[in-house]
N, C-alpha and C. Protein backbone atom coordinates (compact mmCIF):
# COMPACT_ATOMS: atom_id res chain seq x y z
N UNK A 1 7.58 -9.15 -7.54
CA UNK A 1 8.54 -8.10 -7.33
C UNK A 1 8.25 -6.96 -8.30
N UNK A 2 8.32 -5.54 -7.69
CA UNK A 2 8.13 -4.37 -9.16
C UNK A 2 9.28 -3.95 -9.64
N UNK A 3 8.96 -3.51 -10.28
CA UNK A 3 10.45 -3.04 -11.17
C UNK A 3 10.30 -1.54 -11.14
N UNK A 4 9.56 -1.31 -10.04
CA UNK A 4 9.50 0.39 -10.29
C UNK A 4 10.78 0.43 -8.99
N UNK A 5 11.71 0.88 -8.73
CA UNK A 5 13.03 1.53 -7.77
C UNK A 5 11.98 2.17 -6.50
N UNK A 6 12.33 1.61 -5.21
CA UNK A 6 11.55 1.85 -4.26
C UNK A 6 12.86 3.48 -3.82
N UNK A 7 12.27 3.80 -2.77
CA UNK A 7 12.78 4.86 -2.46
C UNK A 7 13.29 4.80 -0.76
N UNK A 8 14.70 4.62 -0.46
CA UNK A 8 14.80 4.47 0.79
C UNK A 8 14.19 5.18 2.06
N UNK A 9 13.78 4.82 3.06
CA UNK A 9 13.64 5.64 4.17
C UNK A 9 14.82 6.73 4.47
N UNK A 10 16.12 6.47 4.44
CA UNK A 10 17.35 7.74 4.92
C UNK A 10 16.96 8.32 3.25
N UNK A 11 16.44 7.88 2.12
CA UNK A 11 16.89 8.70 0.88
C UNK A 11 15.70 10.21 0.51
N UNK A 12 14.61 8.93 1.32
CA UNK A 12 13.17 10.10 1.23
C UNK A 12 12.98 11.24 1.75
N UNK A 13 12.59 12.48 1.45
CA UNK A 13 11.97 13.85 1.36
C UNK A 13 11.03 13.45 2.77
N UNK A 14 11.36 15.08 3.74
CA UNK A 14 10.42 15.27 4.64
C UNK A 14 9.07 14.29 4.34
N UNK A 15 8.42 14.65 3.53
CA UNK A 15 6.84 14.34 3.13
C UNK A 15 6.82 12.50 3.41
N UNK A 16 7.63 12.46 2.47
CA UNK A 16 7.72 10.77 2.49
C UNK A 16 8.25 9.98 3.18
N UNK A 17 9.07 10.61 4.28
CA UNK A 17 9.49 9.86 6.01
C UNK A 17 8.33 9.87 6.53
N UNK A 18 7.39 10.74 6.39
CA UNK A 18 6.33 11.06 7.49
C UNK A 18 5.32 10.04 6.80
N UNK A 19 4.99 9.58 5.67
CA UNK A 19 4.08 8.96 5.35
C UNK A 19 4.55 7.39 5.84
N UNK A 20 5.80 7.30 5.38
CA UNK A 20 6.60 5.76 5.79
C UNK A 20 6.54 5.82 6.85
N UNK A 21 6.42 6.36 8.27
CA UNK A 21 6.41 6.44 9.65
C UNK A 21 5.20 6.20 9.62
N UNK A 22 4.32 7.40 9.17
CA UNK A 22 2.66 6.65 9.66
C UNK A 22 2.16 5.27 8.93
N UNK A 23 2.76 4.76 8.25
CA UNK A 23 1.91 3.17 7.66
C UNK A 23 2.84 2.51 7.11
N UNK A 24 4.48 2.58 8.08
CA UNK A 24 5.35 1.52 7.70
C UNK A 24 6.06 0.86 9.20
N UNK A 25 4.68 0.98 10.07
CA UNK A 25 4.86 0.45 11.21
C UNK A 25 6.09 0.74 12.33
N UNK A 26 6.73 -0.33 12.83
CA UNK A 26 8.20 0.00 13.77
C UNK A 26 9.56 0.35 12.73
N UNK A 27 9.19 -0.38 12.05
CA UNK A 27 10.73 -0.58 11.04
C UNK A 27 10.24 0.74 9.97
N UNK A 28 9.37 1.52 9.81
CA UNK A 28 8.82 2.71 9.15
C UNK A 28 8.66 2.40 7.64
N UNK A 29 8.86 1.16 7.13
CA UNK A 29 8.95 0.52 5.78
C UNK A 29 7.57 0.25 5.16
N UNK A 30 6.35 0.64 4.72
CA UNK A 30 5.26 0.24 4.62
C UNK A 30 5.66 -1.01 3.50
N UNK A 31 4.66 -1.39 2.94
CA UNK A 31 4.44 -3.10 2.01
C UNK A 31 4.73 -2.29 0.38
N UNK A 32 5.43 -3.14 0.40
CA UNK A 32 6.14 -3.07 -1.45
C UNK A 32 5.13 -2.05 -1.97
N UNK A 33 4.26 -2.22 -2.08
CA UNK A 33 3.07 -2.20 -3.12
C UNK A 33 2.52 -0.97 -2.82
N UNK A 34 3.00 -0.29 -1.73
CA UNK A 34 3.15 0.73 -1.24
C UNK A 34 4.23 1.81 -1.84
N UNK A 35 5.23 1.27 -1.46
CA UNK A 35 6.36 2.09 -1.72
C UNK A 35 6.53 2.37 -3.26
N UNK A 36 5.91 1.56 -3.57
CA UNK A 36 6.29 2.08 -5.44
C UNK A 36 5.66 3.43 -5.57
N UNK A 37 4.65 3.99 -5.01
CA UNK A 37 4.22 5.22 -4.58
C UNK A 37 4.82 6.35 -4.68
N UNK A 38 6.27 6.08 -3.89
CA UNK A 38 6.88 7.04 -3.05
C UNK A 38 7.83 8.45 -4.20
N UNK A 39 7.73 7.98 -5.09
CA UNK A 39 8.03 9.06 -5.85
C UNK A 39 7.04 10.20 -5.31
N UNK A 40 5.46 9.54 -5.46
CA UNK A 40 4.91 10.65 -5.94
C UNK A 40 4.01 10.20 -3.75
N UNK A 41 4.26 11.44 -3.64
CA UNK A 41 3.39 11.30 -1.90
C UNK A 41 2.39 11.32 -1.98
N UNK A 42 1.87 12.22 -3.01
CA UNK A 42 0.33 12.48 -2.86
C UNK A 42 0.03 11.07 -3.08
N UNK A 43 0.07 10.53 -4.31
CA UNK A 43 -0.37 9.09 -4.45
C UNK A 43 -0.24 8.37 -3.70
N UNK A 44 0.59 7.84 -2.75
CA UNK A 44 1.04 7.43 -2.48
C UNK A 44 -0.07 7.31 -1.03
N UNK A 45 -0.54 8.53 -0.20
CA UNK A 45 -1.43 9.00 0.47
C UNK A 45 -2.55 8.74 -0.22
N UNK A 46 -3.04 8.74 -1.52
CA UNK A 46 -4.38 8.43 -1.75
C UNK A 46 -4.33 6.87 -2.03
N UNK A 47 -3.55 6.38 -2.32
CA UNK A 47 -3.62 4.71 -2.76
C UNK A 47 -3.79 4.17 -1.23
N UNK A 48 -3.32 4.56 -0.19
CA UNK A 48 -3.53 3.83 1.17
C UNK A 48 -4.81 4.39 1.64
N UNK A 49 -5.54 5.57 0.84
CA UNK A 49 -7.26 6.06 1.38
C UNK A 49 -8.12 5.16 0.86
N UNK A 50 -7.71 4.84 -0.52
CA UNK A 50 -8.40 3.84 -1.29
C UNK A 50 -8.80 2.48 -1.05
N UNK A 51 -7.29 1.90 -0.20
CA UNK A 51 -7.21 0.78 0.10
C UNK A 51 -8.32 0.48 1.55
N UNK A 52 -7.95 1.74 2.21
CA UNK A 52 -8.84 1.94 3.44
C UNK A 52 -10.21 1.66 3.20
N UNK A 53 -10.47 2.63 2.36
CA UNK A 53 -12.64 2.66 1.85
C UNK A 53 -12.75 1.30 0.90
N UNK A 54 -11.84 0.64 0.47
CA UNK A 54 -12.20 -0.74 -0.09
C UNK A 54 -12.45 -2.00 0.82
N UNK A 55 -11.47 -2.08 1.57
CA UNK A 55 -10.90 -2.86 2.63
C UNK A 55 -11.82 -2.75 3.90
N UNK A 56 -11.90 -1.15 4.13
CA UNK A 56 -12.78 -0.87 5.74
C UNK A 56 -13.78 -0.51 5.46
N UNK A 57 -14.55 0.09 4.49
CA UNK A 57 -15.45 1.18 4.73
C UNK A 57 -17.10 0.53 4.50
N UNK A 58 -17.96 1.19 4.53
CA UNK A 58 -19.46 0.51 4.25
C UNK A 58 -19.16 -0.58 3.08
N UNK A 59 -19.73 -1.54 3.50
CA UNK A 59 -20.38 -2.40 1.95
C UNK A 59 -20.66 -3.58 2.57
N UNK A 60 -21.68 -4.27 1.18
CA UNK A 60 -22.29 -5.16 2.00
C UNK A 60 -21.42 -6.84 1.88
N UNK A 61 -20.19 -6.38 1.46
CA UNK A 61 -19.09 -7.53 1.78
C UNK A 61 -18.49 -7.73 2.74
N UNK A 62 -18.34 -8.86 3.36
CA UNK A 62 -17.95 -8.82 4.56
C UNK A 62 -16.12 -8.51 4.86
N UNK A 63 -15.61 -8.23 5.51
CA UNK A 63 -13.95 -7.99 5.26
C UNK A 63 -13.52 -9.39 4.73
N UNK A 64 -13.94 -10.90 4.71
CA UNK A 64 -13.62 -11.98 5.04
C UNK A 64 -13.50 -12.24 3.07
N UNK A 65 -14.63 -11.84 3.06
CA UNK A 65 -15.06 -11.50 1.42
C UNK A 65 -14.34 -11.10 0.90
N UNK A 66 -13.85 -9.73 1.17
CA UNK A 66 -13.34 -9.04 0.33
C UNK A 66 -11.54 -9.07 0.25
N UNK A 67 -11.40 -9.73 1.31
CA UNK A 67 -9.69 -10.56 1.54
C UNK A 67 -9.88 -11.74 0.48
N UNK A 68 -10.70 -12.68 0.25
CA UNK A 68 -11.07 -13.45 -0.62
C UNK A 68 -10.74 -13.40 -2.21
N UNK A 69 -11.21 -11.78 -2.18
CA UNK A 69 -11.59 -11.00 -4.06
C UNK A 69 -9.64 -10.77 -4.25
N UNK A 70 -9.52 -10.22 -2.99
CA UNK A 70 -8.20 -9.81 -3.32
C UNK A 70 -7.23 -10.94 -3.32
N UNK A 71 -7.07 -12.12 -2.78
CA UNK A 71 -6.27 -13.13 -3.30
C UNK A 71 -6.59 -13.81 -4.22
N UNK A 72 -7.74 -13.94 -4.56
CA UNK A 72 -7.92 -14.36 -6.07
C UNK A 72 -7.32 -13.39 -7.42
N UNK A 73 -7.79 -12.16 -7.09
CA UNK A 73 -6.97 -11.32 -8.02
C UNK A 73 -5.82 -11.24 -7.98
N UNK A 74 -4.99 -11.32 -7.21
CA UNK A 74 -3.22 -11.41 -7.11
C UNK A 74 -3.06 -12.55 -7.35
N UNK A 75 -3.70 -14.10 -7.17
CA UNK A 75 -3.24 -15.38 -7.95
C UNK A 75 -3.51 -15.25 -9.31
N UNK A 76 -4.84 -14.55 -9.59
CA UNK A 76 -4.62 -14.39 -11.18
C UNK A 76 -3.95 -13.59 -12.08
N UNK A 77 -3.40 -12.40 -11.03
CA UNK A 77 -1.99 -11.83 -11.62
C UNK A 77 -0.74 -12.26 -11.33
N UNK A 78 -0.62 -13.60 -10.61
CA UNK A 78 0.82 -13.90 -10.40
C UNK A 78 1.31 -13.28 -9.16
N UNK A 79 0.47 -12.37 -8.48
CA UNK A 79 0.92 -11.38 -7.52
C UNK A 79 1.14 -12.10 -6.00
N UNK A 80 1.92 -11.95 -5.67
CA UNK A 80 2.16 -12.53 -4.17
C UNK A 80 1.47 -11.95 -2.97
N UNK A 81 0.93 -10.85 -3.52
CA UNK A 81 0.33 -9.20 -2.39
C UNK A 81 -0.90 -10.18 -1.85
């Protein structure tokens, strides 16, 4: 759980409905780990580009791999993500 204060969908700024609509699916809520973001949009927009070119983009890891790196690193932070 973060302790950073998420930011509601009815509470959020033009900018940040529109980002929670594009990558917070039907319910417009994107993933925790997301929303701690939402103060700041820009970030918030570059942390989901990041995640994209890590996750999707060229390399010679396979996605299967690299889902792998990332639950090992969240068990070794305690992280549930």
């Amino acid at each position: 759980m973060a302790f950073i204060k998420y930011i509601s969908y009815d509470e959020a700024s033009e900018e940040l409905k529109a980002l929670y609509e594009k990558y917070g699916g039907k319910n417009k809520i994107p993933a925790n780990i997301v929303r701690i973001a939402g103060f700041n949009p820009k970030a918030l927009a570059a942390h989901i580009d990041l995640y994209k070119a890590i996750m999707f983009g060229k390399s010679p890891l396979s996605r299967d791999q690299r889902e792998m790196i990332a639950v090992v690193v969240s068990a070794i932070n305690g992280c549930h993500y």
